[in-house]
N, C-alpha and C. Protein backbone atom coordinates (compact mmCIF):
# COMPACT_ATOMS: atom_id res chain seq x y z
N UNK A 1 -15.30 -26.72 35.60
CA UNK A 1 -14.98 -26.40 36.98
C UNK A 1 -13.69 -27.11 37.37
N UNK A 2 -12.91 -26.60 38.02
CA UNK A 2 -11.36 -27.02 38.53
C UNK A 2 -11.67 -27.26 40.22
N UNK A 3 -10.77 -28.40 40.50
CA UNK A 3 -10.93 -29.02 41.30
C UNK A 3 -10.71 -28.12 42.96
N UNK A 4 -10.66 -28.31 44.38
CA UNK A 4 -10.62 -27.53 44.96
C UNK A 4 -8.75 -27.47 45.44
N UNK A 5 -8.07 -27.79 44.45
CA UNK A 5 -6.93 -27.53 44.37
C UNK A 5 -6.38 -26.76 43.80
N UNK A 6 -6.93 -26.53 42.82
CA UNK A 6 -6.84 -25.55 41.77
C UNK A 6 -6.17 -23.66 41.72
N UNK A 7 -5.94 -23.32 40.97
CA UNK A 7 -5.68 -21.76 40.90
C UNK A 7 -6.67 -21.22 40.35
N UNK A 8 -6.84 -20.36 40.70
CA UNK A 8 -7.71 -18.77 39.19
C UNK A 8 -6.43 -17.79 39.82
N UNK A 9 -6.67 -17.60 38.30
CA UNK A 9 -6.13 -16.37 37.94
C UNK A 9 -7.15 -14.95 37.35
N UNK A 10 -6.94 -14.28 38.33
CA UNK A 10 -8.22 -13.29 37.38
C UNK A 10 -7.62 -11.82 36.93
N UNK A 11 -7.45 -11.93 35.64
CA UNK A 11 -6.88 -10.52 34.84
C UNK A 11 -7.75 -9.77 34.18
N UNK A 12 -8.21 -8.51 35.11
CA UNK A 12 -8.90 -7.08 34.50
C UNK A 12 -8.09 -6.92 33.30
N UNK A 13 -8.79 -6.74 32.04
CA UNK A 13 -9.24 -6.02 30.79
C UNK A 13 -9.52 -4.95 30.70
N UNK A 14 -8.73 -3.91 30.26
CA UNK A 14 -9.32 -2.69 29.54
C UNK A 14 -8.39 -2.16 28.29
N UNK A 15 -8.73 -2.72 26.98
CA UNK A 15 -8.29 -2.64 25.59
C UNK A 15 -6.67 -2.76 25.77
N UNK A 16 -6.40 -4.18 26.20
CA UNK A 16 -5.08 -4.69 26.21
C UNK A 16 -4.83 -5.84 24.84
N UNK A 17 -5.45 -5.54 23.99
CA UNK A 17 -5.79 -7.09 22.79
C UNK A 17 -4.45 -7.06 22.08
N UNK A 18 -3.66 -6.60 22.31
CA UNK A 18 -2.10 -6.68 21.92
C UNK A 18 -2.00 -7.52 22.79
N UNK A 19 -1.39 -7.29 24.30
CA UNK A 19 -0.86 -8.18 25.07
C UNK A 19 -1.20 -9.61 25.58
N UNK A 20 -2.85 -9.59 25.23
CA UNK A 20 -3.52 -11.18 25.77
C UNK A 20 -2.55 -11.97 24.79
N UNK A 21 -2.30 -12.28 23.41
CA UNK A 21 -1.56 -13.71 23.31
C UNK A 21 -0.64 -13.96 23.92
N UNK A 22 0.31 -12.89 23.98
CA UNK A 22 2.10 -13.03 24.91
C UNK A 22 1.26 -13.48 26.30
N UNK A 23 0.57 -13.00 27.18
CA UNK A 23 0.10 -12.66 28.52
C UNK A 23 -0.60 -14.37 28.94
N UNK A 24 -1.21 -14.62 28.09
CA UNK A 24 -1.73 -16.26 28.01
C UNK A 24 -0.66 -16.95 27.86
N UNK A 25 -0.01 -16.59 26.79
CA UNK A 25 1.00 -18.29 26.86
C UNK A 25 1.91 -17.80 28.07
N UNK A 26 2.43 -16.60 28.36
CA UNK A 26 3.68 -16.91 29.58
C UNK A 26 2.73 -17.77 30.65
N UNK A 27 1.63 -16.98 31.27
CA UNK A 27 0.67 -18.14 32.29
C UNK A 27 0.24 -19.32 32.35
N UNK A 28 0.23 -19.47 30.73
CA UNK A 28 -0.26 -21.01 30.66
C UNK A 28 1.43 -21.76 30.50
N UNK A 29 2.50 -21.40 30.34
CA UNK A 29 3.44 -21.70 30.51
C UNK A 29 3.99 -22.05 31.77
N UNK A 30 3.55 -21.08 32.20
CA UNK A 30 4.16 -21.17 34.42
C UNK A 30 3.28 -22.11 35.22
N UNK A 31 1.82 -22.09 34.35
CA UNK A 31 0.91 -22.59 35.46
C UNK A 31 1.02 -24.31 34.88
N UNK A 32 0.84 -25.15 34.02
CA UNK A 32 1.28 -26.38 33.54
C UNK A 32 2.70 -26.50 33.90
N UNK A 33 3.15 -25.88 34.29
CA UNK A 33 4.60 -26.33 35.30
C UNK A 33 4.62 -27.07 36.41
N UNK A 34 3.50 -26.42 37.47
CA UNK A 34 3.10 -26.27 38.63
C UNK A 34 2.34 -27.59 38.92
N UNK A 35 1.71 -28.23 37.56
CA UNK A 35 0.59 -28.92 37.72
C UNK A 35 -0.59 -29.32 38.59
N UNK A 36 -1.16 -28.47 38.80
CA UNK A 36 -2.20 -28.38 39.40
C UNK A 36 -3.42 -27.53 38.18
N UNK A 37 -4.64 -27.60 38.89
CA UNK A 37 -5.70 -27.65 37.78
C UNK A 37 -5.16 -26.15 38.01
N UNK A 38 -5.97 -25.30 36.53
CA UNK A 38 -5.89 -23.79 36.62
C UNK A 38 -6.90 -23.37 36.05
N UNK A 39 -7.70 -22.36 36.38
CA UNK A 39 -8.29 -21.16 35.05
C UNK A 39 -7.80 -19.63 34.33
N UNK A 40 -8.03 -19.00 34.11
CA UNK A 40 -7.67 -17.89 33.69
C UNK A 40 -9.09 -17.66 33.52
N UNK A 41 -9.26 -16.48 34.45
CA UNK A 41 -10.67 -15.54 33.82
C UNK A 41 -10.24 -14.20 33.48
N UNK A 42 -10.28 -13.79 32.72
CA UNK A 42 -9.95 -12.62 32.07
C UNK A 42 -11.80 -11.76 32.07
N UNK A 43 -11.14 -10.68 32.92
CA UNK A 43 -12.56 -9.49 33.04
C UNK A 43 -12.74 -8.75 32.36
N UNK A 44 -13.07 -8.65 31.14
CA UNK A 44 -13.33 -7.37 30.04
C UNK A 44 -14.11 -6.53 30.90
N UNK A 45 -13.25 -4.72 31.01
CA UNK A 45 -14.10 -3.78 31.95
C UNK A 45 -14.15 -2.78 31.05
N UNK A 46 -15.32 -3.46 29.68
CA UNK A 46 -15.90 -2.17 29.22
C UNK A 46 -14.61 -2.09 27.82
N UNK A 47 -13.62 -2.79 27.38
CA UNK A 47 -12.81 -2.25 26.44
C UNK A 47 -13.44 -2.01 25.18
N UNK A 48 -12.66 -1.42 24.25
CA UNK A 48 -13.36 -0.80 23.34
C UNK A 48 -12.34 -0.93 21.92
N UNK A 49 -11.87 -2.22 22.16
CA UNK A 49 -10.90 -2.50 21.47
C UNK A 49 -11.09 -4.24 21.25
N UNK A 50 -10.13 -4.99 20.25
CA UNK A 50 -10.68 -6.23 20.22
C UNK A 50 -10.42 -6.97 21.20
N UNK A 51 -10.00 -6.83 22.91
CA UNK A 51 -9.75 -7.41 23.58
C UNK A 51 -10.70 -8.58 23.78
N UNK A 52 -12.36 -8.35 23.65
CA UNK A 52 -12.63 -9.79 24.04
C UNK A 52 -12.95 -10.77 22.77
N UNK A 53 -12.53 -10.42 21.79
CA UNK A 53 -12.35 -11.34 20.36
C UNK A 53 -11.25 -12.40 20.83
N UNK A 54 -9.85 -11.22 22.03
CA UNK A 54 -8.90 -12.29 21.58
C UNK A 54 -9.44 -13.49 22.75
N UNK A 55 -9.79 -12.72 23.42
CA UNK A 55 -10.19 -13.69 24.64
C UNK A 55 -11.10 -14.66 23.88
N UNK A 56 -12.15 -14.45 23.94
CA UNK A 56 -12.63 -15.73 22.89
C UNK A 56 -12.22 -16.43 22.10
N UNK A 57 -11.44 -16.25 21.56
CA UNK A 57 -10.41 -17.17 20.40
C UNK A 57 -9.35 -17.91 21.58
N UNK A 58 -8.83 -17.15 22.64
CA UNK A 58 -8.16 -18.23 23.76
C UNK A 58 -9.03 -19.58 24.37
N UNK A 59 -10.14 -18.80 24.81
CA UNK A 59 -11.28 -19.75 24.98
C UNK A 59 -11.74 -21.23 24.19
N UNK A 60 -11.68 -20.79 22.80
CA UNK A 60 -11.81 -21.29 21.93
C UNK A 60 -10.65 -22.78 22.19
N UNK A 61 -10.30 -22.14 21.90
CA UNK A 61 -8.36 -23.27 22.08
C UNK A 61 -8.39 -23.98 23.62
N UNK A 62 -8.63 -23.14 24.52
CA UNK A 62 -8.35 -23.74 25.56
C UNK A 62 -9.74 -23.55 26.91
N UNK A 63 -10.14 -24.32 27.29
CA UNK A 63 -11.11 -24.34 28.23
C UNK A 63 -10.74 -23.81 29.49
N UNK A 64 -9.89 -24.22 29.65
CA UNK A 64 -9.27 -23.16 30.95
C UNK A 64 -9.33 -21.27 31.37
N UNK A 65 -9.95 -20.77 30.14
CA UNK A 65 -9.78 -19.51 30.07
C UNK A 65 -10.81 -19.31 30.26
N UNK A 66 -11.33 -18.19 30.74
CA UNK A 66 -13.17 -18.09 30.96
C UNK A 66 -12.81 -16.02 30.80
N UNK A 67 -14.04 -16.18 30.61
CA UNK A 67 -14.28 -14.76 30.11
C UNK A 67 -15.65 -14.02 30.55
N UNK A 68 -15.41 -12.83 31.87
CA UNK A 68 -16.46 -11.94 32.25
C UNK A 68 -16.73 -10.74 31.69
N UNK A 69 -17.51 -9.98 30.76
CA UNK A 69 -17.70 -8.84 30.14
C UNK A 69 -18.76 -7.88 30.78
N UNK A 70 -17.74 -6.83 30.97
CA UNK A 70 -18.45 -5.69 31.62
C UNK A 70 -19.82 -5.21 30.34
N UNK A 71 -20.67 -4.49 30.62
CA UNK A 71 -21.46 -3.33 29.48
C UNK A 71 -20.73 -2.21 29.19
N UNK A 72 -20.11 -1.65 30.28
CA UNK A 72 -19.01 -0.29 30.22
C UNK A 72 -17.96 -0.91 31.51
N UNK A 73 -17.48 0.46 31.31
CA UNK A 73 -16.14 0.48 32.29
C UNK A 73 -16.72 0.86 33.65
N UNK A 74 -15.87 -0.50 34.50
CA UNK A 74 -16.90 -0.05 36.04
C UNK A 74 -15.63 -0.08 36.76
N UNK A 75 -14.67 -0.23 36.56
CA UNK A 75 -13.03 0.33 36.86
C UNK A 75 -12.59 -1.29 37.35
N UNK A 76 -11.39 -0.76 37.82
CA UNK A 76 -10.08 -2.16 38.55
C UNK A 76 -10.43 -2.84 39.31
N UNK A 77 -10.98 -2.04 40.42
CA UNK A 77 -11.52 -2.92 41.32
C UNK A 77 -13.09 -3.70 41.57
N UNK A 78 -13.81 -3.16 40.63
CA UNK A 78 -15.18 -3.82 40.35
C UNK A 78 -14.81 -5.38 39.61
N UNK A 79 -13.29 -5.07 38.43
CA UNK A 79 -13.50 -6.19 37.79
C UNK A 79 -12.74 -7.30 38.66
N UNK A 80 -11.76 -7.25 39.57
CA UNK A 80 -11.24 -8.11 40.63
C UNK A 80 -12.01 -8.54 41.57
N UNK A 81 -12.51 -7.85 41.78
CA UNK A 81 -14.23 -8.01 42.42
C UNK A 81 -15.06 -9.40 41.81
N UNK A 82 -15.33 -8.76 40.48
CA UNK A 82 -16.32 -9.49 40.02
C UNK A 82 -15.59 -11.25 39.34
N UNK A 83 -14.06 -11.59 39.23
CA UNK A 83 -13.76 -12.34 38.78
C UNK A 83 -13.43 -13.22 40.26
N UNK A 84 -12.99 -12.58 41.12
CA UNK A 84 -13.10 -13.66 42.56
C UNK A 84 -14.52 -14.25 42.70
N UNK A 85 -15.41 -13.35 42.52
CA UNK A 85 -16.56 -13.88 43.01
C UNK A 85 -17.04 -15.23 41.68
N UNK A 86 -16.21 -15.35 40.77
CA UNK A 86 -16.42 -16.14 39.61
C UNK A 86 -15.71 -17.60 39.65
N UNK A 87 -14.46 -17.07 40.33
CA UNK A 87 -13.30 -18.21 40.68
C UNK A 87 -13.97 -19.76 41.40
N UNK A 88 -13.42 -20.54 41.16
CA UNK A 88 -13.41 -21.50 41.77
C UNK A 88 -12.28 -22.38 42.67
N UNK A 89 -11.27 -21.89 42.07
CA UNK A 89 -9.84 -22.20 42.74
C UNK A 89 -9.61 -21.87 44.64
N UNK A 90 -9.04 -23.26 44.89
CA UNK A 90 -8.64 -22.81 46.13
C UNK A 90 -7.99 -21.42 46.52
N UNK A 91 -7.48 -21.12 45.64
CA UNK A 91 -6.48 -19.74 45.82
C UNK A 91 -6.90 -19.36 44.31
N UNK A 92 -6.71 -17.69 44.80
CA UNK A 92 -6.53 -16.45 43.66
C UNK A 92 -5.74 -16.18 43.62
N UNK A 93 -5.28 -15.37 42.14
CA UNK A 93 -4.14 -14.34 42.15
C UNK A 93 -4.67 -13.22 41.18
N UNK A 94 -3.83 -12.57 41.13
CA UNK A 94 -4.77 -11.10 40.52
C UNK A 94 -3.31 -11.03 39.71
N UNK A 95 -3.85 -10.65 38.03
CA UNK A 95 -2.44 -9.78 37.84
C UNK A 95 -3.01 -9.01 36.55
N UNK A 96 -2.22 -8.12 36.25
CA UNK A 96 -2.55 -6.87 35.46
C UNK A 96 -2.80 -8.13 34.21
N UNK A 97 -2.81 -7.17 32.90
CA UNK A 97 -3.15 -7.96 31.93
C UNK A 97 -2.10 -7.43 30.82
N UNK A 98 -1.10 -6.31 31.03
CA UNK A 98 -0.75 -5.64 30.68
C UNK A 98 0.96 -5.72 31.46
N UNK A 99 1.21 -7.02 31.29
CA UNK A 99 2.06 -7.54 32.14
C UNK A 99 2.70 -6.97 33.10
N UNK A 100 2.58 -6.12 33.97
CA UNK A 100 3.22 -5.28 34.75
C UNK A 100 3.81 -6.63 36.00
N UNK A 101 2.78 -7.50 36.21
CA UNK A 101 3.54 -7.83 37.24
C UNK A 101 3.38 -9.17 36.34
N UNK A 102 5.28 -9.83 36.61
CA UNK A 102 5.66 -10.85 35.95
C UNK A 102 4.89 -12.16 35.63
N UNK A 103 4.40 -12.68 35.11
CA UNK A 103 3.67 -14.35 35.61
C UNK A 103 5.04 -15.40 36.22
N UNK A 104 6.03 -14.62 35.77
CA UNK A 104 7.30 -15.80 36.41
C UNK A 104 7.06 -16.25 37.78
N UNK A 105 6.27 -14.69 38.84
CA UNK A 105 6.35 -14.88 40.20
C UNK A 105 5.22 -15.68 40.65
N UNK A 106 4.34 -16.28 39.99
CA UNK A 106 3.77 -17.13 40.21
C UNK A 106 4.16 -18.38 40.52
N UNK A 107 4.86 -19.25 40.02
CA UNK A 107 5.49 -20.70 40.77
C UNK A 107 6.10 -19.94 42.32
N UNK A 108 6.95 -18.92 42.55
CA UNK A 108 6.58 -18.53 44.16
C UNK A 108 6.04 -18.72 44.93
N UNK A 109 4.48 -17.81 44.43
CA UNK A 109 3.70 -17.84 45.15
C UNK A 109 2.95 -19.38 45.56
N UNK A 110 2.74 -20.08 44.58
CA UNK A 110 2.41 -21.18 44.69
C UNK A 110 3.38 -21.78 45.59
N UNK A 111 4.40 -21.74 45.62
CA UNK A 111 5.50 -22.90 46.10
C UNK A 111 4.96 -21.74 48.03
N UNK A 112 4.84 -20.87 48.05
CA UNK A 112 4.39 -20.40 49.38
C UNK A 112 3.49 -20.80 49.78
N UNK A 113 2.24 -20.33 48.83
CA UNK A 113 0.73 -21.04 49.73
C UNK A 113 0.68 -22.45 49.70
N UNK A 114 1.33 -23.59 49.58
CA UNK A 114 1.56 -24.94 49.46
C UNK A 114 2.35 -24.98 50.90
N UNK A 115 3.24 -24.37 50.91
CA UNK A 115 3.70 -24.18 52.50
C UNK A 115 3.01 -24.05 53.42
């Protein structure tokens, strides 16, 4: 559990197991910048691919990563749904998993909600 200072990050899964190693280290890169506690929960929604192998093997390495697995696909917003309600971090952020939206813009946002 991360302190009530903390971030989550919660990234919906659906057969992205290419992009989780690049997608982890840029975050775990931006967010140990920031220093403040962090998690990464990554929401497997139902993939059908080795996405939650890789997740587990991140896990593995790093405790910070936590991992929710759908039975099937219950779509985007069930799994943002279901990883807030998992979070512990003072603040959320949501981001694809499939890098669409940068992890760079994260120290931003942080440097905002600290404001």
């Amino acid at each position: 559990m991360i302190n009530s200072d903390g971030i989550s990050v919660v990234i919906p899964v659906l057969n992205e197991e290419s992009n989780l190693p690049f997608l982890y280290k840029k975050l775990k890169d931006v967010l140990l910048a920031q220093s403040l506690p962090y998690e990464l929960i990554f929401v497997d929604d139902g993939s059908t691919d080795k996405s939650m192998s890789v997740i587990n093997s991140l896990h593995a390495q790093d405790p910070n990563v936590k991992l929710l697995s759908f039975s099937r696909n219950f779509g985007h917003q069930a799994a943002l749904s279901a990883g807030m309600d998992f979070s512990t971090g003072k603040a959320v952020l949501f981001m694809d998993a499939d890098l669409q939206h940068p992890p760079e813009l994260i120290s931003e946002l942080i440097r905002k909600w600290q404001e």
